[in-house]
C-alpha atoms as a PDB file:
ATOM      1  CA  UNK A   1     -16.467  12.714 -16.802  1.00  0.00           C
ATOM      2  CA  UNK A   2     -18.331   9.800 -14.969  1.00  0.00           C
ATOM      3  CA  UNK A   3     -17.207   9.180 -11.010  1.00  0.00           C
ATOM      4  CA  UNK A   4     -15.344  12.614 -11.389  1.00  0.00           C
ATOM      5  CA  UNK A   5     -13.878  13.465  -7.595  1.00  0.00           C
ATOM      6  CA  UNK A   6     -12.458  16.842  -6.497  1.00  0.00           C
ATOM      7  CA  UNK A   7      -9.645  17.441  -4.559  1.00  0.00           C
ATOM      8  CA  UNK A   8      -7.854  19.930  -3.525  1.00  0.00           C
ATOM      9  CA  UNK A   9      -4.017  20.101  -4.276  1.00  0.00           C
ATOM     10  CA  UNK A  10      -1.081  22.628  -3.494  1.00  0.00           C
ATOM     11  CA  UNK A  11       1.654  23.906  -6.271  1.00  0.00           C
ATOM     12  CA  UNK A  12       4.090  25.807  -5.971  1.00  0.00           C
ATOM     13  CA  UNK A  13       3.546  29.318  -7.896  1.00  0.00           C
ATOM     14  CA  UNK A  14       5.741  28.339 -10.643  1.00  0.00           C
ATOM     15  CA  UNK A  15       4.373  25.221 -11.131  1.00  0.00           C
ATOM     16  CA  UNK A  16       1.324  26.468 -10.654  1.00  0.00           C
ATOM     17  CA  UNK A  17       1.866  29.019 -13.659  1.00  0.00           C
ATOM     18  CA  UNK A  18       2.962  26.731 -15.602  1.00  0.00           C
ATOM     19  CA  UNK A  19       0.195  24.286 -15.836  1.00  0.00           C
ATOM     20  CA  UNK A  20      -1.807  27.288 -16.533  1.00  0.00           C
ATOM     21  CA  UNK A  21       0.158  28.314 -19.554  1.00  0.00           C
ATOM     22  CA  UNK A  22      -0.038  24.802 -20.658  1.00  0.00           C
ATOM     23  CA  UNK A  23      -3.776  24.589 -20.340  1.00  0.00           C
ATOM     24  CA  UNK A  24      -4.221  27.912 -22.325  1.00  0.00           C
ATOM     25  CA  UNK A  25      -1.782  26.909 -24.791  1.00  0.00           C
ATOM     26  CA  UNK A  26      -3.537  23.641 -25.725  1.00  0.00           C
ATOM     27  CA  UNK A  27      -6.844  24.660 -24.943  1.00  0.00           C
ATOM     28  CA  UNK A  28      -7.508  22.578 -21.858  1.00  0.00           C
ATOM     29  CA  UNK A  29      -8.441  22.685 -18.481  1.00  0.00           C
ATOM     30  CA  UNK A  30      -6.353  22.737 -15.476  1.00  0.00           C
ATOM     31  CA  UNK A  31      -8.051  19.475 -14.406  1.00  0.00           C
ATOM     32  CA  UNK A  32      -7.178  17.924 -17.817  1.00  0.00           C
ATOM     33  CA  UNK A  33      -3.482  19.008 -17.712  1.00  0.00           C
ATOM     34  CA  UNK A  34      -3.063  17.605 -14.330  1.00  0.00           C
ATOM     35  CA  UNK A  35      -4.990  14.371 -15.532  1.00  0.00           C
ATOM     36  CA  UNK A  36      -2.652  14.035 -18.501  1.00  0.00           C
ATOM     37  CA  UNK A  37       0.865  14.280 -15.794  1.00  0.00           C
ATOM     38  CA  UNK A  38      -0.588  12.335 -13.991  1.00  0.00           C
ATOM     39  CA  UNK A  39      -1.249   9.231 -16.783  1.00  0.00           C
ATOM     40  CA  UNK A  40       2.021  10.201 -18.386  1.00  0.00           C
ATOM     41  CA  UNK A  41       3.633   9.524 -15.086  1.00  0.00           C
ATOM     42  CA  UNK A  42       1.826   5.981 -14.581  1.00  0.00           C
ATOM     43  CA  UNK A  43       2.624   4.998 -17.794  1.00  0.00           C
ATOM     44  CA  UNK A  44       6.258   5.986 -17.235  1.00  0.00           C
ATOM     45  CA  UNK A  45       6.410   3.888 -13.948  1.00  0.00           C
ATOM     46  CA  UNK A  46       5.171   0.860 -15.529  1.00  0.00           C
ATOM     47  CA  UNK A  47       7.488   0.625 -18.476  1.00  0.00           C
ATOM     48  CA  UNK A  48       9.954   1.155 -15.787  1.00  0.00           C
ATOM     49  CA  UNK A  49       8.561  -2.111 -13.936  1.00  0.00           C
ATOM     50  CA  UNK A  50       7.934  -3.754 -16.933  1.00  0.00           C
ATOM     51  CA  UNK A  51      11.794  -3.299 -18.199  1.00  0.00           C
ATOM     52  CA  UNK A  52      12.794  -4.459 -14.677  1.00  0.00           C
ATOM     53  CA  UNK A  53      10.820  -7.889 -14.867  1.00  0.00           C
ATOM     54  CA  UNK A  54      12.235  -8.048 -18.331  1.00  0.00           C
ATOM     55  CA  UNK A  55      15.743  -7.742 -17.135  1.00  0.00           C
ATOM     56  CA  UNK A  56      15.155  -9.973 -14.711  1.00  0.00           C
ATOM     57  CA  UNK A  57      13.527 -13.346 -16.678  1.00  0.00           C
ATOM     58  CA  UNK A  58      16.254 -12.150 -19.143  1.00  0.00           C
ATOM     59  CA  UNK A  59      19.055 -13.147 -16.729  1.00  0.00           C
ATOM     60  CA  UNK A  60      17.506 -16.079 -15.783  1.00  0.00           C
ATOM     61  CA  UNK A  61      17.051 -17.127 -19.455  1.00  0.00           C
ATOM     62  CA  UNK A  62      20.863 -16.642 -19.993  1.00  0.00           C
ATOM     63  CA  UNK A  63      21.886 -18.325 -16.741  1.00  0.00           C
ATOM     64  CA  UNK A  64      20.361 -21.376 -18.300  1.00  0.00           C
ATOM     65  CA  UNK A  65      21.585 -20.878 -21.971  1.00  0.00           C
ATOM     66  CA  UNK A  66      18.712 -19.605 -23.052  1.00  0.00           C
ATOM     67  CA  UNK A  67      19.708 -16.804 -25.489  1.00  0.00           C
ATOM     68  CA  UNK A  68      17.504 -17.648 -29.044  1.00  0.00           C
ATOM     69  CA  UNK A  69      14.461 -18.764 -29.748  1.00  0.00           C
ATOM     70  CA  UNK A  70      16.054 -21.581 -31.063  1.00  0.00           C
ATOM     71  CA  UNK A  71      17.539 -22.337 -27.386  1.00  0.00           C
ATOM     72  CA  UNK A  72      14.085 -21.486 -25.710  1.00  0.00           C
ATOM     73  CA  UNK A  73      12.491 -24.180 -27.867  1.00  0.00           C
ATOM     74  CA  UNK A  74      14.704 -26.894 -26.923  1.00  0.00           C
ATOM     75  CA  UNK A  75      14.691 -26.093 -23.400  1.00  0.00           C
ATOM     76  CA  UNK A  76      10.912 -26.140 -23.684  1.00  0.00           C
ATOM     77  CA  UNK A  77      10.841 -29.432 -24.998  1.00  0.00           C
ATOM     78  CA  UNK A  78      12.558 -31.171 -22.098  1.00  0.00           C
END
């Protein structure tokens, strides 16, 4: 693991057990469980931004009739 850093973090004890049963179960390390949340939960907040930008060029699209591809080329070629 190049540019690996330690830090120290707090869990509560259940948590705490739990990410050790996890790590036993799959046959990983603690750092590697907490590695994996931690990905998981990046990935998870940007397909939550990403389906909020969508949403948003999606109204605009509508707003100005743009609902096909078929309407997207013809506003294109304006």
């Amino acid at each position: 693991m190049a540019g690996a850093v330690k830090k120290t973090i707090s869990l509560s004890t259940e948590l705490a057990e739990e990410v050790e049963r996890i790590a036993s179960e799959e046959g990983k390390t603690l750092s590697a469980v907490i590695q994996e949340a931690i990905r998981a939960a990046r990935r998870e907040r940007l397909g939550e931004e990403f389906r909020r930008i969508q949403n948003y060029w999606s109204g605009k699209a509508k707003e100005k009739g743009i609902v096909t591809e078929k309407n997207l080329k013809k506003y294109l070629e304006k």
